[in-house]
C-alpha atoms as a PDB file:
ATOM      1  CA  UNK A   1     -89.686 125.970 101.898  1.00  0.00           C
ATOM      2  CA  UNK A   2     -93.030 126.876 103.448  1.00  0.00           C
ATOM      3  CA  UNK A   3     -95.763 129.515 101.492  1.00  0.00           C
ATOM      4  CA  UNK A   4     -95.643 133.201 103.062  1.00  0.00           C
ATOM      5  CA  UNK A   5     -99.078 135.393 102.551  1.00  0.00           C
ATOM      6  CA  UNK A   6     -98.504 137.970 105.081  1.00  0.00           C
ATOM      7  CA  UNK A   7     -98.158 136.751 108.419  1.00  0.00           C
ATOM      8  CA  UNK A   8     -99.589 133.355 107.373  1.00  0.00           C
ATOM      9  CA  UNK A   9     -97.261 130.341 105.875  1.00  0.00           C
ATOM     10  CA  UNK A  10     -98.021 126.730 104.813  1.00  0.00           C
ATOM     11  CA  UNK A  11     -95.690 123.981 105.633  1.00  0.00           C
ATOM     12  CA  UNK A  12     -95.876 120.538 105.021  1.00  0.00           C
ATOM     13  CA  UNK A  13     -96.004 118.524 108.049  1.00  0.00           C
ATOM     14  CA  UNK A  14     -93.288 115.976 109.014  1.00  0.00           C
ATOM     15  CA  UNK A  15     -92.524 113.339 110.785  1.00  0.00           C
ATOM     16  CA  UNK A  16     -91.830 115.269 114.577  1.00  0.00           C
ATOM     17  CA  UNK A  17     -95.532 116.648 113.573  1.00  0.00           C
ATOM     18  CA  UNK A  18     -97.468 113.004 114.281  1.00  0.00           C
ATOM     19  CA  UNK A  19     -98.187 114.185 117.937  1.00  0.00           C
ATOM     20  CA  UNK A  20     -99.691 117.760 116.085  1.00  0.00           C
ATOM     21  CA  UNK A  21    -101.619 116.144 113.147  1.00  0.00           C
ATOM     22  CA  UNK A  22    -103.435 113.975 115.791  1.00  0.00           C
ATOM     23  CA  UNK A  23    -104.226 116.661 117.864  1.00  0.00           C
ATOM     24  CA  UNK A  24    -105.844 118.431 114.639  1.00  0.00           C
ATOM     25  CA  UNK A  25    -107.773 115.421 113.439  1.00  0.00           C
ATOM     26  CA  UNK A  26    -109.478 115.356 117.441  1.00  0.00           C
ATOM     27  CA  UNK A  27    -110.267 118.715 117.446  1.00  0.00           C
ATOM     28  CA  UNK A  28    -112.256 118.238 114.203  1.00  0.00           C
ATOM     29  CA  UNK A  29    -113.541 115.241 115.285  1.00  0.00           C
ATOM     30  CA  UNK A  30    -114.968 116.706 117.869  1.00  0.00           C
ATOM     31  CA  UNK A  31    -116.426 120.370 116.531  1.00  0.00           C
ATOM     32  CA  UNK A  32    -118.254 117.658 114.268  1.00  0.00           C
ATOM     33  CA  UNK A  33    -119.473 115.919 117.399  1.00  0.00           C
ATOM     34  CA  UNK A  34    -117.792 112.405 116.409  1.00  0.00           C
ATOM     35  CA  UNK A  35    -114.628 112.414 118.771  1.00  0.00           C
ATOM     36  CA  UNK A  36    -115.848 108.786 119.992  1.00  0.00           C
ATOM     37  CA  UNK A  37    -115.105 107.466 116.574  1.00  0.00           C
ATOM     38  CA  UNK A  38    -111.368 109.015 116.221  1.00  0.00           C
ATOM     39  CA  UNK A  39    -109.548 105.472 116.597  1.00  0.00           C
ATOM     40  CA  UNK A  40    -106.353 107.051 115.045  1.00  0.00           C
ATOM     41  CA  UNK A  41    -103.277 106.694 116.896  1.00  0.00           C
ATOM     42  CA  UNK A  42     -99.752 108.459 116.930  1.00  0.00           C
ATOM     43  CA  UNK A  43     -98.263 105.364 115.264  1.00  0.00           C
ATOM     44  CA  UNK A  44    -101.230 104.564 112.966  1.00  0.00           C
ATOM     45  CA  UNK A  45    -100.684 107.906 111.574  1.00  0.00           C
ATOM     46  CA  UNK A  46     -97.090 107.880 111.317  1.00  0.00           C
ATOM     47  CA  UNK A  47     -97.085 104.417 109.780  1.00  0.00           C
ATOM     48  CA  UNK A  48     -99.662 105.650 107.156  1.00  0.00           C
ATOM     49  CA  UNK A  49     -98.601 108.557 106.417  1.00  0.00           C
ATOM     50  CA  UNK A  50     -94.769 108.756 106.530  1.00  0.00           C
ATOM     51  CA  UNK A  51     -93.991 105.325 106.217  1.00  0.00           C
ATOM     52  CA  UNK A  52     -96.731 104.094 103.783  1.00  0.00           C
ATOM     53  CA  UNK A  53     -97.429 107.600 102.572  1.00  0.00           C
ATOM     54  CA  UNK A  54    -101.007 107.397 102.053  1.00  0.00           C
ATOM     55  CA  UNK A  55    -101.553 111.096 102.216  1.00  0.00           C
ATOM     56  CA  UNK A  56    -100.126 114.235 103.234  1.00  0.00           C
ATOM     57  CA  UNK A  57    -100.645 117.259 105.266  1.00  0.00           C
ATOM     58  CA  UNK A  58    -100.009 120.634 105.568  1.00  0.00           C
ATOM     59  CA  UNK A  59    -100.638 123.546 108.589  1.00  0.00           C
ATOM     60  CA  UNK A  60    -101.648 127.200 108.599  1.00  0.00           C
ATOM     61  CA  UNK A  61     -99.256 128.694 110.692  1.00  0.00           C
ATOM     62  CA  UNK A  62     -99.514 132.269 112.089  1.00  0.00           C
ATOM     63  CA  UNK A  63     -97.405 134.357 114.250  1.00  0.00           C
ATOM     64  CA  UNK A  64     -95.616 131.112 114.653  1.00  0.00           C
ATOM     65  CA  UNK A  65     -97.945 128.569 115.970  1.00  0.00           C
ATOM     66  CA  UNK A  66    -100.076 126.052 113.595  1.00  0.00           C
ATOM     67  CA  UNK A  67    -103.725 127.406 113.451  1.00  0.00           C
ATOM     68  CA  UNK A  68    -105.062 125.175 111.106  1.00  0.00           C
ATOM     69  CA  UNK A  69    -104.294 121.727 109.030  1.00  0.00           C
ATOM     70  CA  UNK A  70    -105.893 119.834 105.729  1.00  0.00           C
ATOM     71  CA  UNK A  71    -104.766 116.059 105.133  1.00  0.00           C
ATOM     72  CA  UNK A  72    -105.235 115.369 101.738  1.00  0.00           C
ATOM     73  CA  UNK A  73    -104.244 112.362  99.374  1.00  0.00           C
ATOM     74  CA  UNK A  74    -104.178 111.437  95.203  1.00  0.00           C
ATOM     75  CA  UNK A  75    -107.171 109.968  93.781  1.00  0.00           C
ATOM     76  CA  UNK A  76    -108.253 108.881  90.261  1.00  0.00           C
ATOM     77  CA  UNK A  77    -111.001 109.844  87.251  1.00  0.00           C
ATOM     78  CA  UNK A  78    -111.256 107.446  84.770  1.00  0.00           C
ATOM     79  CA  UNK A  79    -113.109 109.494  83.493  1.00  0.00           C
ATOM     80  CA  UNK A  80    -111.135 112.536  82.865  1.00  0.00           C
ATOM     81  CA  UNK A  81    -108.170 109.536  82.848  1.00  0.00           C
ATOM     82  CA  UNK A  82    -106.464 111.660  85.535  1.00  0.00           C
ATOM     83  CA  UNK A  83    -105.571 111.859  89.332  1.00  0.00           C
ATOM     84  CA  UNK A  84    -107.248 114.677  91.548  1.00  0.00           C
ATOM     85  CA  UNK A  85    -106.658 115.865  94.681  1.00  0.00           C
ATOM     86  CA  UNK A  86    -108.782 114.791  97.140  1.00  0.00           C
ATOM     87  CA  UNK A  87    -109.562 116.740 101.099  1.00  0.00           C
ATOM     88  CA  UNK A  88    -110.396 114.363 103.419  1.00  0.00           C
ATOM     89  CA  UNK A  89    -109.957 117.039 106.543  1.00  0.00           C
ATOM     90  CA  UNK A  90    -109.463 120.839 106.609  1.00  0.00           C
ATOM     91  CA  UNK A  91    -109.732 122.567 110.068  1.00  0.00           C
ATOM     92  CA  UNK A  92    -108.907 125.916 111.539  1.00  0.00           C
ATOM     93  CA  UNK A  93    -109.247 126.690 115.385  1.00  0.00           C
ATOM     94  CA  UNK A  94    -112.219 128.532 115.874  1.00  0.00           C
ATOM     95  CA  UNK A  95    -110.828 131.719 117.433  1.00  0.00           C
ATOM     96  CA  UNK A  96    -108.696 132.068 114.052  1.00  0.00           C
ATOM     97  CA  UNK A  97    -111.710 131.686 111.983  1.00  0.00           C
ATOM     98  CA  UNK A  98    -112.692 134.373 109.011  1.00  0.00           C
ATOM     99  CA  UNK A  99    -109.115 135.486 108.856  1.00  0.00           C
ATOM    100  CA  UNK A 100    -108.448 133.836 105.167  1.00  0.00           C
ATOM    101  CA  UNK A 101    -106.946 131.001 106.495  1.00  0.00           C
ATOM    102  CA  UNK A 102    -109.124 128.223 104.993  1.00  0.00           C
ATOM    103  CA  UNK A 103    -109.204 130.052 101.987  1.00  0.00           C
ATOM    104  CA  UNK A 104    -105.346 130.339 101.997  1.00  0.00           C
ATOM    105  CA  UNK A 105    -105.122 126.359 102.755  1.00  0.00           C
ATOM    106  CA  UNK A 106    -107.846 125.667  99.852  1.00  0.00           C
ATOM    107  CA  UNK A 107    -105.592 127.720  97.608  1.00  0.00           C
ATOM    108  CA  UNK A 108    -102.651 126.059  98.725  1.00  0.00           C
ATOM    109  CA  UNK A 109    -103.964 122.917  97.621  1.00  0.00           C
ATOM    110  CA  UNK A 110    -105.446 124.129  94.777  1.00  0.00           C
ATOM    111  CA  UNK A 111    -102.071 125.650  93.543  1.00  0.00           C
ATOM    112  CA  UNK A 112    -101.185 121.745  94.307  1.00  0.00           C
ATOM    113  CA  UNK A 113    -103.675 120.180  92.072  1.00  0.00           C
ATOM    114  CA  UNK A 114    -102.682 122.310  89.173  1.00  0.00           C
ATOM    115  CA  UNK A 115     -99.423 121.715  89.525  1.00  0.00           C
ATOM    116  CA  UNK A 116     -99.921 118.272  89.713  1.00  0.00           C
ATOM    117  CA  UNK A 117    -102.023 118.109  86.520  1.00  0.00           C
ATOM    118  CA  UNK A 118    -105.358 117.130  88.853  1.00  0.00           C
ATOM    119  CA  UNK A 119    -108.297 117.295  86.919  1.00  0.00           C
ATOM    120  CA  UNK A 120    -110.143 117.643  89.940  1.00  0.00           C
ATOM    121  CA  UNK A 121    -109.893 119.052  93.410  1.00  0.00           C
ATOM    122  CA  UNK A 122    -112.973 117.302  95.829  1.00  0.00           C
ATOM    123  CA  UNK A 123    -114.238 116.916  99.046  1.00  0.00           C
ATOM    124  CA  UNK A 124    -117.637 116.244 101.142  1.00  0.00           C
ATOM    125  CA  UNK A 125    -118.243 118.326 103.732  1.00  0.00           C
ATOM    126  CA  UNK A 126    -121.307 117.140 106.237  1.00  0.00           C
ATOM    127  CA  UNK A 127    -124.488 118.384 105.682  1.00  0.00           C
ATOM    128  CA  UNK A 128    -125.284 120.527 108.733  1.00  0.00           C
ATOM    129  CA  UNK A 129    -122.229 122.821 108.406  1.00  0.00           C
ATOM    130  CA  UNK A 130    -124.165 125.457 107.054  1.00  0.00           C
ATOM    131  CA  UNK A 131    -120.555 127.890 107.801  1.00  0.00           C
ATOM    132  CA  UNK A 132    -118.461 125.614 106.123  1.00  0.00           C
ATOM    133  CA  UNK A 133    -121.103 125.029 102.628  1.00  0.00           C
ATOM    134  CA  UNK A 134    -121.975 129.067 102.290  1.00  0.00           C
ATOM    135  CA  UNK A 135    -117.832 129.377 102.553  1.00  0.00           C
ATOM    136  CA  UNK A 136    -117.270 126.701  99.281  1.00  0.00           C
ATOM    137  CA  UNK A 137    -120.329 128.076  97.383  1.00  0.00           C
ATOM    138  CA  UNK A 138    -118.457 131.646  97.763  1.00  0.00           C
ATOM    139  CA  UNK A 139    -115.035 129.756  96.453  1.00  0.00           C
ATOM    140  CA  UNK A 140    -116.938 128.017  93.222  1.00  0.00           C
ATOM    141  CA  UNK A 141    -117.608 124.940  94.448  1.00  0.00           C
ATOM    142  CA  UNK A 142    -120.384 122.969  93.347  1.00  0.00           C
ATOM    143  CA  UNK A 143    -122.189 120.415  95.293  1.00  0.00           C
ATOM    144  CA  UNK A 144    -122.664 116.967  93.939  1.00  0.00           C
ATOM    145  CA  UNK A 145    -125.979 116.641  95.434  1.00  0.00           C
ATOM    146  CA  UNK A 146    -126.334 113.528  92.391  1.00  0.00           C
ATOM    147  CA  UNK A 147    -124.230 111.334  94.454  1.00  0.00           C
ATOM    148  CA  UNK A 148    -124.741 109.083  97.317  1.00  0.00           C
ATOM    149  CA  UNK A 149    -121.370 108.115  99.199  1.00  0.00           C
ATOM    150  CA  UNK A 150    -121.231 104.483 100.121  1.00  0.00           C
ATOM    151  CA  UNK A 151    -119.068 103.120 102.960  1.00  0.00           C
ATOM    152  CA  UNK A 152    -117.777  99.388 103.939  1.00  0.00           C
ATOM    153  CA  UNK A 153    -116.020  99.469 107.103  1.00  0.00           C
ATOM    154  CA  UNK A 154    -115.519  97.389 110.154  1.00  0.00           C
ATOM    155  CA  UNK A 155    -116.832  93.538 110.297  1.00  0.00           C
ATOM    156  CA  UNK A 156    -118.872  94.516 106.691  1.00  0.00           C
ATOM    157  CA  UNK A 157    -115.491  94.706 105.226  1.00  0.00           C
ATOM    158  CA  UNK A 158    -113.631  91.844 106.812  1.00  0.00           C
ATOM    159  CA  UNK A 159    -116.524  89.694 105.574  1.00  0.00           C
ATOM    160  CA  UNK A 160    -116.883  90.894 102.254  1.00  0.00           C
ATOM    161  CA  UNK A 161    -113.133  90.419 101.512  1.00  0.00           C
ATOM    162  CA  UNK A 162    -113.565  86.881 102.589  1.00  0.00           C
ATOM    163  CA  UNK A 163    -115.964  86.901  99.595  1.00  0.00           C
ATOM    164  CA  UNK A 164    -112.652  86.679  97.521  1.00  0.00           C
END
């Protein structure tokens, strides 16, 4: 049963929503000025996340029509020896922007992580989105500034897993 706040809800996406979620990933992809790398397809998606279920996603939807998504997925600290939750995209159109509805979809998930028993709730978020970093420093969020991520992808990965 989707969330209500007002005129807002949350549902989880489904399967009839692969032609939606893809048309949310491209329009972040390209507000953050990498649409050329979006490779994703309708089927790719399906297959990972319905099929495979590798993550899960959820839309802001006001006065009926989906204004904003977040795909998210379980990940592990060994450290706390617990899963968190982690973000890997959160996006509201920009005409629907400083209505609460990132906030409500950060809550959302947040209300998810709890009730999951997450000991964590992450994300990165790119370094020039000066909007996006003021609006997580207001929520509590704390940068990791300590970390550097590290990424093997394309031919670098095929050849190190021939290392094995």
């Amino acid at each position: 049963m989707p969330t209500k706040v007002e005129s807002l809800y949350i549902r989880k996406a489904t399967r009839e929503d692969v032609p939606l979620i893809l048309k949310f990933i491209k329009e972040l992809a390209d507000y953050e000025k990498m649409l050329d790398q979006v490779v994703a397809t309708e089927e790719i998606i399906e297959d990972s996340i319905f099929n495979r279920k590798k993550a899960e996603v959820v839309f802001a939807v006001y006065d009926g029509e989906e204004v904003g998504f977040a795909l998210y997925f379980n990940n592990f600290s060994t450290f706390l020896g617990k899963p968190g939750l982690y973000l890997e995209d959160l996006y509201v159109r920009e005409q629907m922007r400083g209505r609460g509805i990132g906030k409500t979809l950060l809550a959302y998930l947040a209300k998810t992580a709890v009730e999951q028993d997450c000991g964590r709730f992450e994300w990165w978020c790119l370094d020039w989105n000066k909007p996006s970093i003021d609006f997580y420093l207001k929520l509590g969020s704390i940068p990791m500034d300590e970390w550097t991520v590290y990424r093997v992808c394309d031919d670098a990965l095929i050849e190190l897993a021939k290392e094995f």
